[in-house]
Structures are given as structure tokens and as C-alpha cells.
N, C-alpha and C. Protein backbone atom coordinates (compact mmCIF):
# COMPACT_ATOMS: atom_id res chain seq x y z
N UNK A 1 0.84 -1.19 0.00
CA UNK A 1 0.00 0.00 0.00
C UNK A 1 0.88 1.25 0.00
N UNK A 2 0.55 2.40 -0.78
CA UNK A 2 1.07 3.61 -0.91
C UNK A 2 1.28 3.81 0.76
N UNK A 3 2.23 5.01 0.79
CA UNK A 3 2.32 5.35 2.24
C UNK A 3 3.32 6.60 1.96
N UNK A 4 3.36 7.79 2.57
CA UNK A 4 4.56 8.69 2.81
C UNK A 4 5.55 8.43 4.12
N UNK A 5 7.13 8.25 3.27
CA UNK A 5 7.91 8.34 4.62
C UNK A 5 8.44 9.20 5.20
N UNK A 6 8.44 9.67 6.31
CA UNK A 6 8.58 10.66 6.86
C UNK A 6 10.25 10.77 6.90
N UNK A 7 10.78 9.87 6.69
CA UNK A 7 12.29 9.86 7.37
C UNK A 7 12.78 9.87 5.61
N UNK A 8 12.54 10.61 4.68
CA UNK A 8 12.59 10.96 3.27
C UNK A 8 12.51 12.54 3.38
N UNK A 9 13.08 13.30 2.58
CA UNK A 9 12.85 14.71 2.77
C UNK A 9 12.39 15.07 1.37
N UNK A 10 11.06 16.02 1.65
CA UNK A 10 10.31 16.25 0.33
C UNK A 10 11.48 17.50 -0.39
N UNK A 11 11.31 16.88 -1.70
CA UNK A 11 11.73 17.69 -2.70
C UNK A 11 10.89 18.55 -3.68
N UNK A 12 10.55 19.21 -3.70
CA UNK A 12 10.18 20.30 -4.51
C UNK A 12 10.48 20.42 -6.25
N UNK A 13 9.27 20.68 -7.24
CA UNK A 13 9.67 20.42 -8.09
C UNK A 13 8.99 21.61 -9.00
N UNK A 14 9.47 22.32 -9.77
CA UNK A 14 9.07 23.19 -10.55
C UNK A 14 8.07 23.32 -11.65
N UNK A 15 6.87 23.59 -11.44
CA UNK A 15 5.84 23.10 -12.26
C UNK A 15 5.19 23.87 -12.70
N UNK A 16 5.08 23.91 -14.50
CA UNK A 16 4.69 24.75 -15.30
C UNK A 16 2.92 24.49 -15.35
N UNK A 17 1.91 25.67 -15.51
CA UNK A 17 0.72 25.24 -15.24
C UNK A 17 0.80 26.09 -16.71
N UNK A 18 -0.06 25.41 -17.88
CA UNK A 18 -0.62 25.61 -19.15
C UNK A 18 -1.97 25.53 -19.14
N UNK A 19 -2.87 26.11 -19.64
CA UNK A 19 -4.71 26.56 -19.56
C UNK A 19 -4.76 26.75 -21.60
N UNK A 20 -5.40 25.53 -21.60
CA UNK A 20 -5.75 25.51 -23.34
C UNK A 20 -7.05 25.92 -23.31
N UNK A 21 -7.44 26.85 -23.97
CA UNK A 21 -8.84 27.31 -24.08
C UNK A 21 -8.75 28.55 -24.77
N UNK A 22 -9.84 28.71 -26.30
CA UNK A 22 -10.57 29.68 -26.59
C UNK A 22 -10.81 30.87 -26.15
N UNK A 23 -11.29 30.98 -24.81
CA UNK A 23 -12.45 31.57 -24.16
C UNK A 23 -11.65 32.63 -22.65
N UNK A 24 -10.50 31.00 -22.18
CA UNK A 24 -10.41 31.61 -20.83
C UNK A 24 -9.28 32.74 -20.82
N UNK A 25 -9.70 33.68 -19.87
CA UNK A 25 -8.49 34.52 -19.66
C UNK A 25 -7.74 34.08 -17.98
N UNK A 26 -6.61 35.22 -17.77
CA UNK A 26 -6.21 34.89 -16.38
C UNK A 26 -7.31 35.08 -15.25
N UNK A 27 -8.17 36.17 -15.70
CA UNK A 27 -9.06 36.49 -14.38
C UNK A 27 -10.53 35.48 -14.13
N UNK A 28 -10.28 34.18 -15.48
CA UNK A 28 -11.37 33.72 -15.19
C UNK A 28 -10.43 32.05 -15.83
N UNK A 29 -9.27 31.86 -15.27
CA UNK A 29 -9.05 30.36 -15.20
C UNK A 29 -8.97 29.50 -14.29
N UNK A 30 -9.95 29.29 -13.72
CA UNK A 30 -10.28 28.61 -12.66
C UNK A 30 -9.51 27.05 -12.52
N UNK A 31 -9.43 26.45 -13.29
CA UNK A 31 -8.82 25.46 -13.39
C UNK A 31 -7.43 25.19 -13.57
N UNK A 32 -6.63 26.38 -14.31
CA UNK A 32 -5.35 26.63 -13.82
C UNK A 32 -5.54 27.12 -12.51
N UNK A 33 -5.98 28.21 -11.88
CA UNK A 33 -6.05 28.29 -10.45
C UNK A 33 -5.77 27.23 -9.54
N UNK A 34 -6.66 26.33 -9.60
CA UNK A 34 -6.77 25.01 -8.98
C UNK A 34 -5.48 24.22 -8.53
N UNK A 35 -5.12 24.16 -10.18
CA UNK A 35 -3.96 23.89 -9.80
C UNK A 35 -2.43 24.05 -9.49
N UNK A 36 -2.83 26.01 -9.89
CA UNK A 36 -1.81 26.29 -8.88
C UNK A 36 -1.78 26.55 -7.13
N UNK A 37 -3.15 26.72 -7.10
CA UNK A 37 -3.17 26.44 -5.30
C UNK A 37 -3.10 25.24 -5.05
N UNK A 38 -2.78 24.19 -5.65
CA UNK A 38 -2.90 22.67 -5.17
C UNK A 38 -1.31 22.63 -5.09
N UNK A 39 -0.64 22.66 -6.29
CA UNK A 39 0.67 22.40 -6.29
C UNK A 39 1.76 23.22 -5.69
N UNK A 40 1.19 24.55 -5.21
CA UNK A 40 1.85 25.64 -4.44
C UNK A 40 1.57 25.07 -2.65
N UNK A 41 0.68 24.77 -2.36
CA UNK A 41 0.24 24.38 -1.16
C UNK A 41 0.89 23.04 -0.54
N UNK A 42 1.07 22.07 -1.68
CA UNK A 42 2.55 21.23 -1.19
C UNK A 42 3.33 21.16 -1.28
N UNK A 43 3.92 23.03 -1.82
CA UNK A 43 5.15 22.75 -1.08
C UNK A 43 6.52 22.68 -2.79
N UNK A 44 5.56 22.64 -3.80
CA UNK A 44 5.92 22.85 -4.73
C UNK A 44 6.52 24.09 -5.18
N UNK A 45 6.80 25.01 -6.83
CA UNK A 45 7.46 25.81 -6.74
C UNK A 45 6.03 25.74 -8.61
N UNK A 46 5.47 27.22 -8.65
CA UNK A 46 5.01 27.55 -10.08
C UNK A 46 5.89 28.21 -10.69
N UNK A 47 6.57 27.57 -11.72
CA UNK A 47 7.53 27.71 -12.72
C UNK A 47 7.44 28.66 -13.65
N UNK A 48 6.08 28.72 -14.31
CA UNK A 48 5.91 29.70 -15.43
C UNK A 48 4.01 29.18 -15.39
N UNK A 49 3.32 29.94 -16.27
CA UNK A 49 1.79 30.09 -15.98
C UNK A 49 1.83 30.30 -17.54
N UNK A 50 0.65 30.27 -18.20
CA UNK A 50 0.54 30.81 -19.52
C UNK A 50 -0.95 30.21 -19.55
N UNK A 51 -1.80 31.13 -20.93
CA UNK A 51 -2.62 30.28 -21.68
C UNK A 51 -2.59 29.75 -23.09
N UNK A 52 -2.75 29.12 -23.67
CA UNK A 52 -2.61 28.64 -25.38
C UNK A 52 -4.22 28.75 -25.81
N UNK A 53 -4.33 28.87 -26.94
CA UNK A 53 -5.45 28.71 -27.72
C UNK A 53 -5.33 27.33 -28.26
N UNK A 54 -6.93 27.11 -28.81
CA UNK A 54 -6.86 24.91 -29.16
C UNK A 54 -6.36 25.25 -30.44
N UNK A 55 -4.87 24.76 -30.58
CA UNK A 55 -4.51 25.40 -31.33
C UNK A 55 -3.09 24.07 -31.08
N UNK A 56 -3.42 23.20 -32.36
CA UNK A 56 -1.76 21.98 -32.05
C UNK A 56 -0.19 22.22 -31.91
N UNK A 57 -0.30 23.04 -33.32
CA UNK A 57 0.85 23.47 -33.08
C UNK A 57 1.78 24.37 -32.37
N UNK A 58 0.59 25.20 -31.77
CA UNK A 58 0.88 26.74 -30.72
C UNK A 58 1.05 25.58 -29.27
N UNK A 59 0.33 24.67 -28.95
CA UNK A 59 0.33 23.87 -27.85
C UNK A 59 2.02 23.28 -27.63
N UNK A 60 1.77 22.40 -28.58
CA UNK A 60 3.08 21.73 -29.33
C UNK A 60 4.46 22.77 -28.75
N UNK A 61 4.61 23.73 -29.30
CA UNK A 61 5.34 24.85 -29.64
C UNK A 61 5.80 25.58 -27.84
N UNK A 62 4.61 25.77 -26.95
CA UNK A 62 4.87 26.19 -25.90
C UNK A 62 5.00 25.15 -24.91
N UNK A 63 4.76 23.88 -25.12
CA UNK A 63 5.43 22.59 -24.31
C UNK A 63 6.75 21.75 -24.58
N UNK A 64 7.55 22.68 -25.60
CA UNK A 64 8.28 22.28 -26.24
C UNK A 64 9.58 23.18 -25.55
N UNK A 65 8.69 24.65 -25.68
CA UNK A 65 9.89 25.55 -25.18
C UNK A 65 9.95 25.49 -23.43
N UNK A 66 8.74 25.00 -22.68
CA UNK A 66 8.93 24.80 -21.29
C UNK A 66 9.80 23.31 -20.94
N UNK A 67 10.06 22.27 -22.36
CA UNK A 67 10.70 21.41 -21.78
C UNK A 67 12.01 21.40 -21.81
N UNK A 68 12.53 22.79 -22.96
CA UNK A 68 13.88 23.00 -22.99
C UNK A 68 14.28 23.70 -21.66
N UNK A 69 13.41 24.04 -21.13
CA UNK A 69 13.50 25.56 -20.25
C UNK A 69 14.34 24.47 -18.75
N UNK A 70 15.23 24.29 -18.56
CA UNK A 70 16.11 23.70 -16.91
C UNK A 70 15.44 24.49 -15.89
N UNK A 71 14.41 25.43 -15.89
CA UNK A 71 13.55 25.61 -14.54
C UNK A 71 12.29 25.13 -14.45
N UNK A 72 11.81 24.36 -15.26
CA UNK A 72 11.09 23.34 -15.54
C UNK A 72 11.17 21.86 -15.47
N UNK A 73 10.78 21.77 -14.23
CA UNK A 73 10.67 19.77 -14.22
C UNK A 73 9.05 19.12 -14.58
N UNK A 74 8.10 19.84 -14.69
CA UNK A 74 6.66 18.93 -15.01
C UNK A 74 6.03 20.29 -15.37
N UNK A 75 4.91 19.57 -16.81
CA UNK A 75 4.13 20.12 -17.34
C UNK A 75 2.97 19.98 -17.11
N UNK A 76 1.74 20.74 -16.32
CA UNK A 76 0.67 20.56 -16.31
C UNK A 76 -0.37 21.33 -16.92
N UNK A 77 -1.16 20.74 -17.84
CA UNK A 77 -1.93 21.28 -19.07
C UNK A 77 -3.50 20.83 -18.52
N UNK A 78 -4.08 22.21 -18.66
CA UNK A 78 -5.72 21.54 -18.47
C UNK A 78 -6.56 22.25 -19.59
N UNK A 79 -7.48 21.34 -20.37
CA UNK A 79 -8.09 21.55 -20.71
C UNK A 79 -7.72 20.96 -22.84
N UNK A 80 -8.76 20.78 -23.50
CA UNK A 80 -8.76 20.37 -25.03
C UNK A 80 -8.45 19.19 -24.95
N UNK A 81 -9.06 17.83 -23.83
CA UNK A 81 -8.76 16.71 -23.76
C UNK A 81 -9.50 15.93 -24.39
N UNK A 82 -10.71 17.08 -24.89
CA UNK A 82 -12.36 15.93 -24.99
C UNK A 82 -12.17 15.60 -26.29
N UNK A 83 -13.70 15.29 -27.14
CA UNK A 83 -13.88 14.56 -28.31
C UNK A 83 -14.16 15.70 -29.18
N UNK A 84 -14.26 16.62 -28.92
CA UNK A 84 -14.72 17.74 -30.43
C UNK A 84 -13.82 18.07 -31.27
N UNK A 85 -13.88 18.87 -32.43
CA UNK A 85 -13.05 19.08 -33.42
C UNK A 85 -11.67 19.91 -32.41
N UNK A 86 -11.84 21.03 -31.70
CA UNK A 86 -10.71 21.75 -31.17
C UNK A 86 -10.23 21.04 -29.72
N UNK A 87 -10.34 20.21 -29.83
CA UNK A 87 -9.76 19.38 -28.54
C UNK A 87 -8.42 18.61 -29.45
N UNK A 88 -7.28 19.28 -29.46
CA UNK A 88 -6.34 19.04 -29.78
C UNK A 88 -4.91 19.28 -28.93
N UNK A 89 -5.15 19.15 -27.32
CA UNK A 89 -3.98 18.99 -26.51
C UNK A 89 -3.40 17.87 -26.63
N UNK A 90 -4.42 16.63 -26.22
CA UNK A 90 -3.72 15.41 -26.54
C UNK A 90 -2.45 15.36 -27.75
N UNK A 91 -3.07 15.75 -28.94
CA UNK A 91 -2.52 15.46 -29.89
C UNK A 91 -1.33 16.45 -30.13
N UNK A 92 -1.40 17.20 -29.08
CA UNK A 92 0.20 18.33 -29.35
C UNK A 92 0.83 17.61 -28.20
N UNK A 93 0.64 17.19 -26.94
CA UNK A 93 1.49 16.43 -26.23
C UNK A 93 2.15 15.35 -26.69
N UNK A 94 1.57 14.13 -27.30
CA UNK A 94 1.97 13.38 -28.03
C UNK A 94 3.14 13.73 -29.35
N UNK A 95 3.09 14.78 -29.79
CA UNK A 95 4.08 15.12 -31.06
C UNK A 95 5.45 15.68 -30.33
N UNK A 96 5.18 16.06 -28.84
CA UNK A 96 6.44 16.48 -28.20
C UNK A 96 6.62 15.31 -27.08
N UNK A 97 6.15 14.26 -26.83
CA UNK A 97 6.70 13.04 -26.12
C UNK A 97 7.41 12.14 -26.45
N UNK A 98 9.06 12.09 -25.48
CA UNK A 98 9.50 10.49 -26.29
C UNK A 98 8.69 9.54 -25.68
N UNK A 99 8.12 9.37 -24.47
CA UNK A 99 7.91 8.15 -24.14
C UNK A 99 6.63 8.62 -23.52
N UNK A 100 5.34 8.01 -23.55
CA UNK A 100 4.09 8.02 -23.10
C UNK A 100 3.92 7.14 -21.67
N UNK A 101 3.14 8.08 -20.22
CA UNK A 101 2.91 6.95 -19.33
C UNK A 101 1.72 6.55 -19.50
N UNK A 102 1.31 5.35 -19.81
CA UNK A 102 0.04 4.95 -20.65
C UNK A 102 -0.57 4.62 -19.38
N UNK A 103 -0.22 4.40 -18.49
CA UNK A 103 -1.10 4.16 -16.93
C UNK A 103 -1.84 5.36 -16.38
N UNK A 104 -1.21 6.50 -16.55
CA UNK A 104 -1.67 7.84 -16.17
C UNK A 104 -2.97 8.05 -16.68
N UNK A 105 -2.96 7.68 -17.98
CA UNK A 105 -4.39 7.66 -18.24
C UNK A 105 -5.45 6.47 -17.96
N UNK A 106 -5.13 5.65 -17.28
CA UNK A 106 -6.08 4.40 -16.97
C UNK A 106 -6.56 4.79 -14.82
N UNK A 107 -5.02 5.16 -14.41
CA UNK A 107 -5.72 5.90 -13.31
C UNK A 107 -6.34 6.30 -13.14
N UNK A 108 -6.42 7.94 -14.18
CA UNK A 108 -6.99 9.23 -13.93
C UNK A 108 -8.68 8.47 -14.16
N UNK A 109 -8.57 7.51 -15.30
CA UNK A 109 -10.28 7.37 -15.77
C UNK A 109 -10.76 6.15 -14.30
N UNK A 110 -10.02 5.78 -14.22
CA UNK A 110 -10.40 4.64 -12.31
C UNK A 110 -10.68 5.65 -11.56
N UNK A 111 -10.02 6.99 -11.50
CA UNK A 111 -10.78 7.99 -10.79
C UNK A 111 -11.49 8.60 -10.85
N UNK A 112 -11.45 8.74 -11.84
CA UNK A 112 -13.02 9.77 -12.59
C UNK A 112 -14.25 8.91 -12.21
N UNK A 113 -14.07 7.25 -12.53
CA UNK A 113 -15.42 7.00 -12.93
C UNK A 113 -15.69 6.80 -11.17
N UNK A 114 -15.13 7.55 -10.17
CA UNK A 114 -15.60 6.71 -8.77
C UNK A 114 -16.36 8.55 -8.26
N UNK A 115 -15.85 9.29 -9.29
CA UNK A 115 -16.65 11.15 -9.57
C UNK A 115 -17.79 10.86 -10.23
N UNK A 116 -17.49 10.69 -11.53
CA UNK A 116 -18.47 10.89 -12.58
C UNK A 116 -19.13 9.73 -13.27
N UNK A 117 -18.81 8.43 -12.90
CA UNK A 117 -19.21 7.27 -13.49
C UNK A 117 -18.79 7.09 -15.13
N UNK A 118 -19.54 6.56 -15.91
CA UNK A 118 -19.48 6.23 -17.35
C UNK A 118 -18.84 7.21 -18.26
N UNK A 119 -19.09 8.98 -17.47
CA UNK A 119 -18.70 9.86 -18.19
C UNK A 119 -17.59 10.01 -18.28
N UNK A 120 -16.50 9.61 -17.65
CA UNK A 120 -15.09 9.43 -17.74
C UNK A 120 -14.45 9.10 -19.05
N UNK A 121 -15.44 8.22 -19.83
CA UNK A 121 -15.28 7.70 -20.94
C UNK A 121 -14.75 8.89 -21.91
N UNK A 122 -14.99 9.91 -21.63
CA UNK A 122 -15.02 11.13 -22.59
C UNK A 122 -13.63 11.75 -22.43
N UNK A 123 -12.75 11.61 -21.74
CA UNK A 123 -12.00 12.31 -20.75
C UNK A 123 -10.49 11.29 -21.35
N UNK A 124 -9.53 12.64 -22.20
CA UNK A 124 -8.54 11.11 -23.35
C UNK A 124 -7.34 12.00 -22.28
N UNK A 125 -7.16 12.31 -20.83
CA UNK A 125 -5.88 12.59 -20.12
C UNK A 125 -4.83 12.16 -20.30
N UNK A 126 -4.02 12.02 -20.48
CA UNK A 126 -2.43 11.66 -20.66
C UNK A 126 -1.13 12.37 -20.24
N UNK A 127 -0.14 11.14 -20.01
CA UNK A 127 0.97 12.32 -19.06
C UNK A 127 2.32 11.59 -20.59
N UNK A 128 3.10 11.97 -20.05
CA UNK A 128 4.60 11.44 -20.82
C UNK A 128 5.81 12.23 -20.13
N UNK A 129 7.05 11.84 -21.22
CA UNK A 129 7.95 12.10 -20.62
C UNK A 129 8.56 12.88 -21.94
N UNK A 130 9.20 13.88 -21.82
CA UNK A 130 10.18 14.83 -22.94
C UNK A 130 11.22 15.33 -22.16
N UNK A 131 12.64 15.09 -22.97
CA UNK A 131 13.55 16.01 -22.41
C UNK A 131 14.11 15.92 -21.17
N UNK A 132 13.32 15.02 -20.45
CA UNK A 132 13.35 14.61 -18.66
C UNK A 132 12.76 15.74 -17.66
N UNK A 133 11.34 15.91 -18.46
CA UNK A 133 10.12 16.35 -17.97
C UNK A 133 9.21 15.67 -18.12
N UNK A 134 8.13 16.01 -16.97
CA UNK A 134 7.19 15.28 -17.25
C UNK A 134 5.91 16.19 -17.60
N UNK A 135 5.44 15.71 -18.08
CA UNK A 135 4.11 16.39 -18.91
C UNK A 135 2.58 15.42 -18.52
N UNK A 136 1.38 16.09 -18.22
CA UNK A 136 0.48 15.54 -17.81
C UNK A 136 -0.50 16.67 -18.52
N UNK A 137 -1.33 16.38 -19.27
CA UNK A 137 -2.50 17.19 -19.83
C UNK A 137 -3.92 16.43 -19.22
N UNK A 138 -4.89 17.24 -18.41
CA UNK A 138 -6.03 17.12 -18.18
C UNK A 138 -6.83 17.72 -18.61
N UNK A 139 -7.83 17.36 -18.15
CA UNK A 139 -9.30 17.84 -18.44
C UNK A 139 -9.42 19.34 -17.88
N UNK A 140 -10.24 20.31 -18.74
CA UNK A 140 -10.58 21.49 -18.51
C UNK A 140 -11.31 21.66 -17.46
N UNK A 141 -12.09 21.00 -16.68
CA UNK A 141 -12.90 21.05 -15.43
C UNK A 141 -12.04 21.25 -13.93
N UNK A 142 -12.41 22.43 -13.34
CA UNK A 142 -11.74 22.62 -11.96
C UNK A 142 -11.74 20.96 -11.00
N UNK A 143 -12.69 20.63 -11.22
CA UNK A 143 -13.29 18.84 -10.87
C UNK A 143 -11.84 18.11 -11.46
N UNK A 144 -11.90 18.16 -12.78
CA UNK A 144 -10.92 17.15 -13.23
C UNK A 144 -9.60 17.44 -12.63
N UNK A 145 -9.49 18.79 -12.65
CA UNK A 145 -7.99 18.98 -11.88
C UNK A 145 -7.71 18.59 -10.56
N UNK A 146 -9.07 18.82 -9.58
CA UNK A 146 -8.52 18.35 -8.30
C UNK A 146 -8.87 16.87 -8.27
N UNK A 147 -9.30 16.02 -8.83
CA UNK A 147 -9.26 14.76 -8.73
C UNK A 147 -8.08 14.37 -9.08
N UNK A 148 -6.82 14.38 -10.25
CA UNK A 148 -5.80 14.43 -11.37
C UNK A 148 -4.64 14.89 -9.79
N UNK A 149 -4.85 15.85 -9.52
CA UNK A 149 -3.95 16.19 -8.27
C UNK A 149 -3.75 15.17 -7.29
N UNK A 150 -4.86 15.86 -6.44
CA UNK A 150 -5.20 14.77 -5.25
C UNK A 150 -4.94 13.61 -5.20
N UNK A 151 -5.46 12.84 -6.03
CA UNK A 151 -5.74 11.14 -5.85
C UNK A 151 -4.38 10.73 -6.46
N UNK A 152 -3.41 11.52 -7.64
CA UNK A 152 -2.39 10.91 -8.37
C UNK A 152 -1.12 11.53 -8.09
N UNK A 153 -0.96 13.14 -8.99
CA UNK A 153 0.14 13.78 -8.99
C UNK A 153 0.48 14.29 -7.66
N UNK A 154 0.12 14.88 -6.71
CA UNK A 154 0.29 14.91 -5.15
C UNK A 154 1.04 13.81 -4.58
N UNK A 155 0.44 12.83 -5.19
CA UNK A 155 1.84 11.38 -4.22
C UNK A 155 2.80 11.46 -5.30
N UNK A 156 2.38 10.98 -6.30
CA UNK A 156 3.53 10.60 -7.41
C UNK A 156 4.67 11.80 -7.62
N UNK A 157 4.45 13.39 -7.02
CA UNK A 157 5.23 14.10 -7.25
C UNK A 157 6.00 14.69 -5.73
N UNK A 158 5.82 13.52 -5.30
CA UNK A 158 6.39 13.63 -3.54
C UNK A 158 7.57 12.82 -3.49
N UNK A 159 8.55 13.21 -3.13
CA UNK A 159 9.83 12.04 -3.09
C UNK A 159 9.51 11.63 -2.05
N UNK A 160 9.06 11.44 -1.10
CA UNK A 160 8.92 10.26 -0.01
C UNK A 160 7.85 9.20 -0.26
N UNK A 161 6.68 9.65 -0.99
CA UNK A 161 5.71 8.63 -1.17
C UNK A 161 6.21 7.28 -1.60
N UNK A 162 5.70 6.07 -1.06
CA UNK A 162 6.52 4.99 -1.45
C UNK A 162 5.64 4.03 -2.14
N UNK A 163 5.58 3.20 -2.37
CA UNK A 163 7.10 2.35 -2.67
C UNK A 163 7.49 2.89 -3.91
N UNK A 164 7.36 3.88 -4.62
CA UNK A 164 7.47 4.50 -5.82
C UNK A 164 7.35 5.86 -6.22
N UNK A 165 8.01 6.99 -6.56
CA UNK A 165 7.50 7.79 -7.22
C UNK A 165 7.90 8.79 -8.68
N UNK A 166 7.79 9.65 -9.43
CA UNK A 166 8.41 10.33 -9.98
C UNK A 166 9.28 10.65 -10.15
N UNK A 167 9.36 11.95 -8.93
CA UNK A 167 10.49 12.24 -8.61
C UNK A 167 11.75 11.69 -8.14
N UNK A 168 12.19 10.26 -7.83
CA UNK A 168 12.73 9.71 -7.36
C UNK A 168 13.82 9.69 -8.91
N UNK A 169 13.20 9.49 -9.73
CA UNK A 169 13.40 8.72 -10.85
C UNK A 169 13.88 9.89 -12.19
N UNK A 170 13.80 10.76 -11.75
CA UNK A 170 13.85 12.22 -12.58
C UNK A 170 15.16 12.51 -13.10
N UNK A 171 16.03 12.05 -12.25
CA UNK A 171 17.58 12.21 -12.75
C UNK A 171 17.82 11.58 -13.76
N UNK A 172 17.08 10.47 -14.00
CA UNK A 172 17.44 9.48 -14.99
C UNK A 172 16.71 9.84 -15.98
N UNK A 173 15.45 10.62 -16.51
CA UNK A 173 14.53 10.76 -17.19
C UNK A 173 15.36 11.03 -18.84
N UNK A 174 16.47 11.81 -18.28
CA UNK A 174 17.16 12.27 -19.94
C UNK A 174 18.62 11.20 -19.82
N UNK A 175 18.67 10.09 -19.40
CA UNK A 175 20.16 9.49 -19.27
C UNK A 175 20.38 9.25 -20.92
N UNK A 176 19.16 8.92 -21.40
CA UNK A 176 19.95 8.34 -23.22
C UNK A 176 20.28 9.39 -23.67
N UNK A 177 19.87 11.03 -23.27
CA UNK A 177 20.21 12.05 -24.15
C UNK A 177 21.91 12.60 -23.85
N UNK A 178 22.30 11.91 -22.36
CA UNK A 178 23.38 12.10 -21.89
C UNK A 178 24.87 11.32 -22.52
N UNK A 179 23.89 9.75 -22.86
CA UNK A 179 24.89 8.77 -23.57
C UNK A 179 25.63 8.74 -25.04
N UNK A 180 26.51 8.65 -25.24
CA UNK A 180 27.16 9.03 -26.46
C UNK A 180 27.82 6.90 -27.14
């Protein structure tokens, strides 16, 4: 069973919050909000803030330059996860990932459906790895973010949480880009 050890000292990790949306501005992104009072409140560090328009290649383009960016260790993106024509985050995360965590998204929907039931189905979340960052795009709903937090990225981005986490593992994230 998960557990935090206390005799581990939390590390802190620099985390970029991205808001894909049309519509939203700063004075009304509630769901970036969310999750910068979530990830500021443990203890974390907000790296850089921005919004993108649903827009692939502008997405693409500004998760690309936060993964070059060394004050950047994790990308968190909310919102353009769903099924309509401009729901195109997924598909700009994916064009900047070497390696996909394909579990991240089987969690997040085990959690959703214990929120929202069947409707989870709708909900295509995904995290990966670039550059030896990590990247996690959610759902546009203040809901989806604090479930996505809480129940997952909150432990997984704790170096004491055990028997496993992220951060533990982060040094190694770019070792092939290191190897010659």
C-alpha cells in the first residue's frame, strides 16, 4: 500500500501550469487556479503560468519551449482533452513526447469513474515524458484537476511517497540524451 515516509525529505519540483482554451483569460481560469493552489500548497514551486489557444501546433510549440527551459521539471496542461473538433492537446502532447505513461491515463479514468461514473469515458488525459520532464495534460474542469492532483500527482510528485514515485526517478529521465 502507498504510504509517505517521513524519514525521506520532500523535494520540490518546478511546475509549469498551461490553460488551453478559446475563451479563458487569467481572471477567469479557474482550473489553472486550482492547480496552482494545489501544487503551491505542497510545497511545490510555479515555474511559469501561460494560456494557449486549441490550437496543435501553438500547444506543441509552448510545451516544447517549457521542456527546454532547466527551470522546468513537469508540465501541467488543463483543458482540449475531450472529443470535439478543437480538442487538440492530446494530440500536441503526443508530437512532443518520447515516451508516453500509458497508466496515467487508466488511473486518472479509475478515478473519474468513482466522480463521474461512465462519463469518464469522454476524458482522453495523458501524461509522458520529454527532455526529462514530465508532462500531464487534463481535463478542462476545476473537478478534473482536483481529482488528477489529489488522488495521483500529489503522491507521485512527492519524493517520499513509497514504494514509488516520480520524482525519485527524474535524474534518470534524460540518461539516453546524456549517452554518447
Amino acid at each position: 500500500m502507498s504510504r509517505i515516509d517521513e524519514t525521506r525529505p520532500f523535494l520540490p519540483s518546478r511546475i509549469a501550469v498551461l490553460t488551453v482554451s478559446d475563451t479563458r483569460t487569467p481572471a477567469d481560469d479557474r482550473s489553472g487556479d486550482t492547480l496552482v493552489e494545489r501544487l503551491t500548497a505542497a510545497g511545490h514551486t510555479l515555474a511559469a503560468r501561460a494560456i494557449e489557444q486549441d490550437d496543435r501546433a501553438a500547444i506543441a510549440a509552448r510545451l516544447r519551449g517549457w521542456v527546454a527551459d532547466p527551470g522546468v521539471d513537469v508540465i501541467l496542461s488543463t483543458g482540449g482533452t475531450g472529443l470535439t473538433g478543437r480538442d487538440v492537446t492530446v494530440e500536441a502532447h503526443r508530437d512532443v513526447y518520447e515516451k508516453e505513461i500509458e497508466a496515467f491515463a487508466t488511473v486518472f479514468t479509475m478515478v473519474s469513474m468513482q466522480k463521474i461514473g461512465t462519463s469518464a469515458v469522454q476524458s482522453r488525459a495523458t501524461g509522458g515524458v520529454a527532455g526529462g520532464t514530465y508532462l500531464f495534460a487534463l481535463p478542462g474542469s476545476p473537478g478534473a484537476c482536483r481529482d488528477a492532483w489529489d488522488e495521483i500527482l500529489k503522491w507521485q510528485l512527492d519524493y517520499r511517497h513509497r514504494p514509488c514515485n516520480f520524482v525519485e526517478i527524474m535524474p534518470r529521465l534524460d540518461e539516453h540524451l546524456r549517452r554518447k
